[in-house]
PDB file of N, CA and C in Angstrom:
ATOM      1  N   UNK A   1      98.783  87.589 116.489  1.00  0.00           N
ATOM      2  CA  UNK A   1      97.705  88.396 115.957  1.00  0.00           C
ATOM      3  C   UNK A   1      97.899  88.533 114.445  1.00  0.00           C
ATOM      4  N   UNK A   2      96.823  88.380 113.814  1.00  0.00           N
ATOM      5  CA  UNK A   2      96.470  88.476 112.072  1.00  0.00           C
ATOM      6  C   UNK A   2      96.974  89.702 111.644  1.00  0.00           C
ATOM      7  N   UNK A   3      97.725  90.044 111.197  1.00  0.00           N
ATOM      8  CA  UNK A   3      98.202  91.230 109.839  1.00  0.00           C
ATOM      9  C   UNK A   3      96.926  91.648 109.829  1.00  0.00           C
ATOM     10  N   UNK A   4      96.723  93.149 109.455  1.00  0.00           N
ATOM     11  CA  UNK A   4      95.753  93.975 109.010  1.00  0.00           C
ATOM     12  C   UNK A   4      95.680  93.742 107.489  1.00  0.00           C
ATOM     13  N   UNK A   5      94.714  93.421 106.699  1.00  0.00           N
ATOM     14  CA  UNK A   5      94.477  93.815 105.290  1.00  0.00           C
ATOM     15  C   UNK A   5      93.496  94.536 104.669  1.00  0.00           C
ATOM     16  N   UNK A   6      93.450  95.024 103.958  1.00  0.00           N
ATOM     17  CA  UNK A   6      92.854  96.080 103.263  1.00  0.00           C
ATOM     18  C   UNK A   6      91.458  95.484 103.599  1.00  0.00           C
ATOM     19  N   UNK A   7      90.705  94.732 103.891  1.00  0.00           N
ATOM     20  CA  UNK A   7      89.374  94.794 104.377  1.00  0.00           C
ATOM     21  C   UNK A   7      89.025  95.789 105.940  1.00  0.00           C
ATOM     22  N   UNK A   8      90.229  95.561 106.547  1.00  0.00           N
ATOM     23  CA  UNK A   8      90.321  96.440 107.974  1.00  0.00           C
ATOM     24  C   UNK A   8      90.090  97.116 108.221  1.00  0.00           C
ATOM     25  N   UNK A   9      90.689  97.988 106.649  1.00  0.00           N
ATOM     26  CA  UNK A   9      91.055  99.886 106.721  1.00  0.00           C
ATOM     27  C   UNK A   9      89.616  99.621 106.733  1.00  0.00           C
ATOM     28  N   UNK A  10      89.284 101.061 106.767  1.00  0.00           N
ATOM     29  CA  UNK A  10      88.314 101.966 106.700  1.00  0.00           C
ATOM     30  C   UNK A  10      87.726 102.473 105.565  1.00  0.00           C
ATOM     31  N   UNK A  11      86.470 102.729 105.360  1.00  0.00           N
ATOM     32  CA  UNK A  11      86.102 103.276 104.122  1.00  0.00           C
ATOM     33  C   UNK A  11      86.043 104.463 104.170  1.00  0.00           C
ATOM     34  N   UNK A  12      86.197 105.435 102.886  1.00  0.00           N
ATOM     35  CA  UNK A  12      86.231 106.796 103.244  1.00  0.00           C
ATOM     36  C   UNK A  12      85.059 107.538 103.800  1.00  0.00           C
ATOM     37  N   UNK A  13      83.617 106.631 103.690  1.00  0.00           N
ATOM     38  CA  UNK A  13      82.558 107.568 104.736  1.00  0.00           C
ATOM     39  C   UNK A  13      83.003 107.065 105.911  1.00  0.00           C
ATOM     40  N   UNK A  14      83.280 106.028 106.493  1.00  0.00           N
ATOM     41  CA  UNK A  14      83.850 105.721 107.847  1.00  0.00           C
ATOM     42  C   UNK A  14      84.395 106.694 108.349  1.00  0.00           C
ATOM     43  N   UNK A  15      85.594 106.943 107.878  1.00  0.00           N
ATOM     44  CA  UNK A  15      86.796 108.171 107.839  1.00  0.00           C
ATOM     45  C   UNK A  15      86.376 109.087 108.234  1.00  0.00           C
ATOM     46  N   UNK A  16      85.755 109.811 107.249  1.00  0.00           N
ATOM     47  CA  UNK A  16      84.915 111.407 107.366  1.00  0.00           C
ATOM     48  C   UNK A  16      84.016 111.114 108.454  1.00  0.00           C
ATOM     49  N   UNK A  17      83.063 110.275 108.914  1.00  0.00           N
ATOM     50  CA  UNK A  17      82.192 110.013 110.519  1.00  0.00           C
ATOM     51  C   UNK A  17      83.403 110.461 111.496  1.00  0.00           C
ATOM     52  N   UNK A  18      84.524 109.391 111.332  1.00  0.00           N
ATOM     53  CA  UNK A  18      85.428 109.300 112.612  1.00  0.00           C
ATOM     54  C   UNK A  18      86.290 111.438 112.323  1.00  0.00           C
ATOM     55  N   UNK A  19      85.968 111.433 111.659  1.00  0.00           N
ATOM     56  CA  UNK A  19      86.756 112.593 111.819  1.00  0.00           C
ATOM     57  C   UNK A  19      86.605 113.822 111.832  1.00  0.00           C
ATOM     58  N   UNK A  20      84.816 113.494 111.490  1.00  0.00           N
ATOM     59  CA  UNK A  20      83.947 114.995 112.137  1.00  0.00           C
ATOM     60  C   UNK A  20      83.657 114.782 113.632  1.00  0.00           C
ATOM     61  N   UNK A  21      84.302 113.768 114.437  1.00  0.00           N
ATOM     62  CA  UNK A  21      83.904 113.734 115.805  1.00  0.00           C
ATOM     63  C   UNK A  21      84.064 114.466 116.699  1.00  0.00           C
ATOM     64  N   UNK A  22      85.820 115.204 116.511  1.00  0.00           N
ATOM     65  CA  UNK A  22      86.489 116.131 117.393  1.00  0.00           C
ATOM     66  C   UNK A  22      85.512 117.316 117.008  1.00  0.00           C
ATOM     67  N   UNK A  23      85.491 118.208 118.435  1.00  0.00           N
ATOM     68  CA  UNK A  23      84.998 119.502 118.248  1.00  0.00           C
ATOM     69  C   UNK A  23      85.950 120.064 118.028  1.00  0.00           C
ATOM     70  N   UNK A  24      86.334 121.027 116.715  1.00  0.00           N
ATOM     71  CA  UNK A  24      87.277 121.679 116.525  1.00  0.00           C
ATOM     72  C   UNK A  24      87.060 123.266 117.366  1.00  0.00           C
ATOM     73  N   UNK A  25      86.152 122.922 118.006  1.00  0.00           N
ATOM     74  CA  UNK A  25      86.041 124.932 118.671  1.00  0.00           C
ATOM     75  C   UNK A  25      86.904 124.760 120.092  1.00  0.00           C
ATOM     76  N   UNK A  26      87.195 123.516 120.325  1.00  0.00           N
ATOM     77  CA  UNK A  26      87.791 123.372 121.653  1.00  0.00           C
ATOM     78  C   UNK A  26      89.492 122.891 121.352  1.00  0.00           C
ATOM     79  N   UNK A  27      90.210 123.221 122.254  1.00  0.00           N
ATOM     80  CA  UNK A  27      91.546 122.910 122.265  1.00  0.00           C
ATOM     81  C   UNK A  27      91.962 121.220 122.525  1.00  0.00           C
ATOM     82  N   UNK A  28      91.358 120.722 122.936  1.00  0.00           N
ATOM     83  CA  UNK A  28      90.989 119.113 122.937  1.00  0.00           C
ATOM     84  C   UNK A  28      91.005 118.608 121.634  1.00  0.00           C
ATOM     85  N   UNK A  29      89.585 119.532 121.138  1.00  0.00           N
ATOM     86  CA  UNK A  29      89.326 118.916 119.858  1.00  0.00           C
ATOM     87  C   UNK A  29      90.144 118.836 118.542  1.00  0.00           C
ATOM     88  N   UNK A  30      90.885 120.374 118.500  1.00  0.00           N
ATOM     89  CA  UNK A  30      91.870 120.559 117.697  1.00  0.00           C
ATOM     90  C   UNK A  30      93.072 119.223 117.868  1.00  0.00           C
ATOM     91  N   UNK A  31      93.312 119.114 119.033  1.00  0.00           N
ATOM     92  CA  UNK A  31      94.528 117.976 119.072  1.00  0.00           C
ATOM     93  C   UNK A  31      93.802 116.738 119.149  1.00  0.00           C
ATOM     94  N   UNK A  32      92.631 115.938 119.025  1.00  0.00           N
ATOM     95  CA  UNK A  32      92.251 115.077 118.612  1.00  0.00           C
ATOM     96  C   UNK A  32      92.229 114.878 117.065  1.00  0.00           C
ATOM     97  N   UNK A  33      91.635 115.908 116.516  1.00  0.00           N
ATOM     98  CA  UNK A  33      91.572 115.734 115.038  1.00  0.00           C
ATOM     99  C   UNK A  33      92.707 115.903 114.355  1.00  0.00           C
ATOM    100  N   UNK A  34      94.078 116.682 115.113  1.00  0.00           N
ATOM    101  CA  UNK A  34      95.351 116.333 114.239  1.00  0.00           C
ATOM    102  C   UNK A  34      95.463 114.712 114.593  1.00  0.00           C
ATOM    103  N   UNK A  35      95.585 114.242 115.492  1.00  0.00           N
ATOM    104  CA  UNK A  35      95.968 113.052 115.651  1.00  0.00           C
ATOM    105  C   UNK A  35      95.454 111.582 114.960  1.00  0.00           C
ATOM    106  N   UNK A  36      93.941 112.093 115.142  1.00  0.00           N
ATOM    107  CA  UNK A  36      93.121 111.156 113.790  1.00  0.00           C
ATOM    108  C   UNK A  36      93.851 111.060 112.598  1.00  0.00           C
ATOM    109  N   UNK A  37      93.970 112.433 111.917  1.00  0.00           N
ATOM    110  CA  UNK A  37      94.734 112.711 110.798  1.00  0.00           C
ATOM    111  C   UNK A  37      95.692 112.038 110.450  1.00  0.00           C
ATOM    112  N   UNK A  38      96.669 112.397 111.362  1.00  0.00           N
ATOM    113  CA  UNK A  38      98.078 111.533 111.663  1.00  0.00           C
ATOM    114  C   UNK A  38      98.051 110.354 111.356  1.00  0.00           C
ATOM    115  N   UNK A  39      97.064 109.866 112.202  1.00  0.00           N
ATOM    116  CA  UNK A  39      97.392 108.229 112.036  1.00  0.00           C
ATOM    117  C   UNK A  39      96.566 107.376 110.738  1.00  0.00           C
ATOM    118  N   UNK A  40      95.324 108.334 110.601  1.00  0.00           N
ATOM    119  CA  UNK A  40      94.801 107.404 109.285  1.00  0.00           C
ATOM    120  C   UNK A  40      95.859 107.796 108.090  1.00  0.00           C
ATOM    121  N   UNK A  41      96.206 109.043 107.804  1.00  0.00           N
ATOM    122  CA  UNK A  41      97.428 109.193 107.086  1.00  0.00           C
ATOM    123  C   UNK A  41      98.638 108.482 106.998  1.00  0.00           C
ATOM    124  N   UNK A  42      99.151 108.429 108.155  1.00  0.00           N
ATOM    125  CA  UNK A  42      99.964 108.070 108.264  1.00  0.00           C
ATOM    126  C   UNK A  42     100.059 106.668 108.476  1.00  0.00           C
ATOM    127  N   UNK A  43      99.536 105.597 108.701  1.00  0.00           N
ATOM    128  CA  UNK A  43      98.735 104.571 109.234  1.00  0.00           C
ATOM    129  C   UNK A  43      99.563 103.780 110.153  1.00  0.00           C
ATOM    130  N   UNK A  44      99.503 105.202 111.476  1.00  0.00           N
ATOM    131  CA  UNK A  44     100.280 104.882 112.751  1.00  0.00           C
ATOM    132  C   UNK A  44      99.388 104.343 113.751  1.00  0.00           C
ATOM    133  N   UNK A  45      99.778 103.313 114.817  1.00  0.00           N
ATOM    134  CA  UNK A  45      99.433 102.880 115.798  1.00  0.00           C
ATOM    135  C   UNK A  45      99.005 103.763 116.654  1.00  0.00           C
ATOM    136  N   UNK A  46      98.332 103.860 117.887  1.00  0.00           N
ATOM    137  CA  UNK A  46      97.902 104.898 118.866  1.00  0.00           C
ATOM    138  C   UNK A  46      99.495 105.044 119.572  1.00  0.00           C
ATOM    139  N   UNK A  47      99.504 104.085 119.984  1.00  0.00           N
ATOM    140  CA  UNK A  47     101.259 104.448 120.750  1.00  0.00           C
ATOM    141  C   UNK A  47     102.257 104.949 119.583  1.00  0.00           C
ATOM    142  N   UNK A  48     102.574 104.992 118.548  1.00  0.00           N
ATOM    143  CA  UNK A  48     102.902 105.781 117.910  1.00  0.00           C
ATOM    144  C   UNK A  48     102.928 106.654 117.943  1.00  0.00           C
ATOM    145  N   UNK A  49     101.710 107.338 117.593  1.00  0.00           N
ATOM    146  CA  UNK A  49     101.352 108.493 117.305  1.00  0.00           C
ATOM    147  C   UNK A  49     100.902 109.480 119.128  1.00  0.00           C
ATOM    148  N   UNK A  50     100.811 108.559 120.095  1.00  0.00           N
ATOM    149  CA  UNK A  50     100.931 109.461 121.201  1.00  0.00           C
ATOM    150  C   UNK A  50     102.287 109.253 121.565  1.00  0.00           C
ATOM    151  N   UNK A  51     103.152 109.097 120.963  1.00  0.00           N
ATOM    152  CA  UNK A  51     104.843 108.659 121.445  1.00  0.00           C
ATOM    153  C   UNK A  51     105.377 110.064 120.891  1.00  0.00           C
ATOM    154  N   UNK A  52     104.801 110.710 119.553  1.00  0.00           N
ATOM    155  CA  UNK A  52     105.285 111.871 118.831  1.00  0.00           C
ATOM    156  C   UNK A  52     106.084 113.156 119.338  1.00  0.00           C
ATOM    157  N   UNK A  53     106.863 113.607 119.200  1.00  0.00           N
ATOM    158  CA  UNK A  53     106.837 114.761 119.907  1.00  0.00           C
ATOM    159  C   UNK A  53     107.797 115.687 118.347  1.00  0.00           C
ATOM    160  N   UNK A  54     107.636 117.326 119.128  1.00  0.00           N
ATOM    161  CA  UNK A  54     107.877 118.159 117.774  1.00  0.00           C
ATOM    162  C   UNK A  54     109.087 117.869 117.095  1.00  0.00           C
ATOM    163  N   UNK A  55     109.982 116.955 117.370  1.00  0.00           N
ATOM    164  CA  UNK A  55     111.148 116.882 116.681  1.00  0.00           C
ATOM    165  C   UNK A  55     110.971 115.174 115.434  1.00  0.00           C
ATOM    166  N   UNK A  56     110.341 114.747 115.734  1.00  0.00           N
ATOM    167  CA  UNK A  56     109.401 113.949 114.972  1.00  0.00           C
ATOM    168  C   UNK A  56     108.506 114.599 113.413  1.00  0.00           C
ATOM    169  N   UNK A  57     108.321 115.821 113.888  1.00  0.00           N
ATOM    170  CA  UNK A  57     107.663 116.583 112.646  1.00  0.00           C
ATOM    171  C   UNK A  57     108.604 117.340 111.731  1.00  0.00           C
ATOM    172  N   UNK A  58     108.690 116.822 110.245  1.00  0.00           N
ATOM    173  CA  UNK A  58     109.437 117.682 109.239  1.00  0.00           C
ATOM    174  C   UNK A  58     108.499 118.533 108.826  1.00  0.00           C
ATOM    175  N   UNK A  59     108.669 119.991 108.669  1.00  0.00           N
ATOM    176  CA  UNK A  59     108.302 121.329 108.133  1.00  0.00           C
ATOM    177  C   UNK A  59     109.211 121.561 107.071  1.00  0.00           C
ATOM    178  N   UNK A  60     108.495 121.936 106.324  1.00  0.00           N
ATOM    179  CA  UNK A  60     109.063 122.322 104.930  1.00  0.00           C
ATOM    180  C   UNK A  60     108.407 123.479 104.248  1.00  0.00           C
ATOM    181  N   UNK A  61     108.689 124.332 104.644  1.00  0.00           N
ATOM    182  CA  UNK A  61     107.832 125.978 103.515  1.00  0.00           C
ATOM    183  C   UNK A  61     106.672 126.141 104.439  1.00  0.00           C
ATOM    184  N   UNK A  62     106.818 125.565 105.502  1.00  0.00           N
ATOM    185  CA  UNK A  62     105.490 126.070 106.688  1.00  0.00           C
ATOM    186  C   UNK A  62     104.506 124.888 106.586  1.00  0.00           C
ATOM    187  N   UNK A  63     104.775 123.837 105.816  1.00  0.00           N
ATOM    188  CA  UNK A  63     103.640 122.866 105.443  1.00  0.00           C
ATOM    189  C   UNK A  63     104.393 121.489 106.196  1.00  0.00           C
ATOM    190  N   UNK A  64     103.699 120.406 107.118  1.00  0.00           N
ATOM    191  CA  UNK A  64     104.293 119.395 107.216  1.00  0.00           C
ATOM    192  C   UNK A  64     104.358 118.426 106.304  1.00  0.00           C
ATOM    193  N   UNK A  65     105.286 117.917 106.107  1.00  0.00           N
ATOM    194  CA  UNK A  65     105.765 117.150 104.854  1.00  0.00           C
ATOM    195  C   UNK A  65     105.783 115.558 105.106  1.00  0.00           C
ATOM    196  N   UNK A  66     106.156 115.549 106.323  1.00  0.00           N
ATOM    197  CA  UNK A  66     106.138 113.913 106.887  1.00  0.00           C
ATOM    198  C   UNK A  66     106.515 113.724 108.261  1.00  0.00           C
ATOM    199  N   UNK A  67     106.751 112.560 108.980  1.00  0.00           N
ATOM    200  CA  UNK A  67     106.204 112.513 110.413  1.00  0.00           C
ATOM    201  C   UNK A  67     107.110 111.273 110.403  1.00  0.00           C
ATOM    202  N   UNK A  68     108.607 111.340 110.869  1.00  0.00           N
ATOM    203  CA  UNK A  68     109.452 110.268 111.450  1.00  0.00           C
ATOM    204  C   UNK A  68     109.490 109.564 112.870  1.00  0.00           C
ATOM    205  N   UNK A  69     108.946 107.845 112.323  1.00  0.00           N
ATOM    206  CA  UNK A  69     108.672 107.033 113.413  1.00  0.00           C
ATOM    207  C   UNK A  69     109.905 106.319 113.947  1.00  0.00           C
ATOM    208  N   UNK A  70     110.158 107.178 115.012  1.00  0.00           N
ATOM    209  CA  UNK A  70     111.884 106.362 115.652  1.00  0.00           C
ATOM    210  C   UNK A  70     111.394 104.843 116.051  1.00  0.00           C
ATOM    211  N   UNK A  71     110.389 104.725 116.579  1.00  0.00           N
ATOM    212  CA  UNK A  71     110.484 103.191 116.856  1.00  0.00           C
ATOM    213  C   UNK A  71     108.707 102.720 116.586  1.00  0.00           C
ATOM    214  N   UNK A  72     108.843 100.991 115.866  1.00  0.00           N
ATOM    215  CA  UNK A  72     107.467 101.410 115.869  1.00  0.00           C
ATOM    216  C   UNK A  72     106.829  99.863 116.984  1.00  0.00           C
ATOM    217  N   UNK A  73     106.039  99.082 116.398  1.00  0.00           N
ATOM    218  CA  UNK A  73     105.593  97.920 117.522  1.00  0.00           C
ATOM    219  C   UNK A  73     106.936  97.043 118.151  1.00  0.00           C
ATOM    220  N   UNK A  74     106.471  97.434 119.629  1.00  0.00           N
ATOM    221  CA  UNK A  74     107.484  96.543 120.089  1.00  0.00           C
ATOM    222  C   UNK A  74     108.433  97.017 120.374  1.00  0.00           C
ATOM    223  N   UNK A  75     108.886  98.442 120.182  1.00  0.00           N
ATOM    224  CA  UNK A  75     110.069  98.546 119.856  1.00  0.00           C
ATOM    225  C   UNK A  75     111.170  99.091 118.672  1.00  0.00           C
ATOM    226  N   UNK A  76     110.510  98.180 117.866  1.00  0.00           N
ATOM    227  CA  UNK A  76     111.603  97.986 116.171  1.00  0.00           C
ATOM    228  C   UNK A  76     111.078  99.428 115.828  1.00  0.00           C
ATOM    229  N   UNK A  77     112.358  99.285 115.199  1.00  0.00           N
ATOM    230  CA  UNK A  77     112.266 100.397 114.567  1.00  0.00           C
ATOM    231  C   UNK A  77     111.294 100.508 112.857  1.00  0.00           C
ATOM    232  N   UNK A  78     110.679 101.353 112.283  1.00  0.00           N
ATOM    233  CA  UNK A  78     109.686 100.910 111.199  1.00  0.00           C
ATOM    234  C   UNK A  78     109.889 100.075 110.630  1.00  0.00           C
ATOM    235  N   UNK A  79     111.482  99.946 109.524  1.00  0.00           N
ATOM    236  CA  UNK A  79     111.522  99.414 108.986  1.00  0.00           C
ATOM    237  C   UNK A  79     111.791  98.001 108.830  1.00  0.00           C
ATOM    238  N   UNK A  80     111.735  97.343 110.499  1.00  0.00           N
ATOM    239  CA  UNK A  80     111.464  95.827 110.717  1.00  0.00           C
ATOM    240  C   UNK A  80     110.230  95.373 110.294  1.00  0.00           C
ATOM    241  N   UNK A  81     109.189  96.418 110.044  1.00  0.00           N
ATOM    242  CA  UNK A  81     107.866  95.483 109.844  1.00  0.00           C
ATOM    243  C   UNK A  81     107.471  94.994 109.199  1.00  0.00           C
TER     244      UNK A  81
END
Protein backbone atom coordinates (compact mmCIF):
# COMPACT_ATOMS: atom_id res chain seq x y z
CA UNK A 1 0.00 0.00 0.00
CA UNK A 2 1.11 3.74 -1.17
CA UNK A 3 2.49 6.05 1.72
CA UNK A 4 0.00 8.76 2.53
CA UNK A 5 1.09 12.29 1.16
CA UNK A 6 0.05 15.50 1.85
CA UNK A 7 -2.63 15.38 -0.95
CA UNK A 8 -4.49 12.68 1.44
CA UNK A 9 -4.66 14.82 4.51
CA UNK A 10 -7.53 16.71 4.72
CA UNK A 11 -8.33 20.22 4.22
CA UNK A 12 -9.18 22.31 7.07
CA UNK A 13 -13.02 22.77 5.91
CA UNK A 14 -12.97 18.94 5.54
CA UNK A 15 -11.75 18.81 9.17
CA UNK A 16 -14.20 21.20 10.75
CA UNK A 17 -17.35 19.05 8.57
CA UNK A 18 -15.76 15.79 10.05
CA UNK A 19 -15.67 17.26 13.38
CA UNK A 20 -18.90 19.02 13.87
CA UNK A 21 -20.38 15.47 13.34
CA UNK A 22 -20.25 14.12 16.96
CA UNK A 23 -23.17 15.32 19.05
CA UNK A 24 -21.43 16.76 21.84
CA UNK A 25 -24.80 16.73 24.16
CA UNK A 26 -24.45 12.95 24.26
CA UNK A 27 -21.79 10.83 26.02
CA UNK A 28 -21.04 8.97 22.68
CA UNK A 29 -20.56 12.09 21.16
CA UNK A 30 -18.18 13.58 23.59
CA UNK A 31 -15.89 10.40 23.11
CA UNK A 32 -16.18 10.49 19.41
CA UNK A 33 -15.05 13.99 19.07
CA UNK A 34 -12.05 13.46 21.51
CA UNK A 35 -11.02 10.74 19.34
CA UNK A 36 -11.39 12.62 15.95
CA UNK A 37 -9.22 15.13 17.69
CA UNK A 38 -6.72 12.66 18.67
CA UNK A 39 -6.10 11.29 15.62
CA UNK A 40 -6.24 14.25 13.13
CA UNK A 41 -3.83 15.80 15.72
CA UNK A 42 -2.11 13.40 16.35
CA UNK A 43 -2.14 11.66 12.93
CA UNK A 44 -2.99 8.27 14.54
CA UNK A 45 -4.43 5.25 12.87
CA UNK A 46 -8.02 4.07 14.14
CA UNK A 47 -6.33 1.04 15.88
CA UNK A 48 -4.13 3.32 17.46
CA UNK A 49 -6.05 5.50 18.76
CA UNK A 50 -8.83 2.79 19.90
CA UNK A 51 -5.72 0.78 21.41
CA UNK A 52 -5.29 4.07 23.92
CA UNK A 53 -5.86 3.74 27.31
CA UNK A 54 -5.31 6.47 30.37
CA UNK A 55 -1.78 5.63 30.95
CA UNK A 56 -1.00 6.56 27.33
CA UNK A 57 -2.11 10.21 28.21
CA UNK A 58 0.58 12.81 29.60
CA UNK A 59 -1.14 15.62 31.82
CA UNK A 60 0.73 18.40 32.60
CA UNK A 61 -0.90 21.51 34.73
CA UNK A 62 -4.37 19.79 33.99
CA UNK A 63 -3.81 20.25 30.15
CA UNK A 64 -2.87 17.14 27.90
CA UNK A 65 0.38 17.66 26.51
CA UNK A 66 0.88 14.53 24.34
CA UNK A 67 -0.38 11.00 23.74
CA UNK A 68 2.39 8.01 23.81
CA UNK A 69 2.06 5.38 21.00
CA UNK A 70 3.54 2.02 22.52
CA UNK A 71 3.12 0.28 19.32
CA UNK A 72 2.11 1.55 16.06
CA UNK A 73 1.23 -0.51 12.39
CA UNK A 74 1.83 -3.92 12.66
CA UNK A 75 3.08 -3.91 15.69
CA UNK A 76 6.41 -1.64 15.54
CA UNK A 77 6.79 0.40 17.66
CA UNK A 78 6.45 4.40 16.18
CA UNK A 79 9.60 4.95 15.63
CA UNK A 80 10.07 2.10 12.89
CA UNK A 81 7.99 4.06 10.51
Amino acid sequence: MARPTAQDALTEEELDRLLAQPNPRCPTGKRNLALLVVMADGGLRVSEATALTTRDLVVEGGQLTHVQIRSGKGGRPPDSR
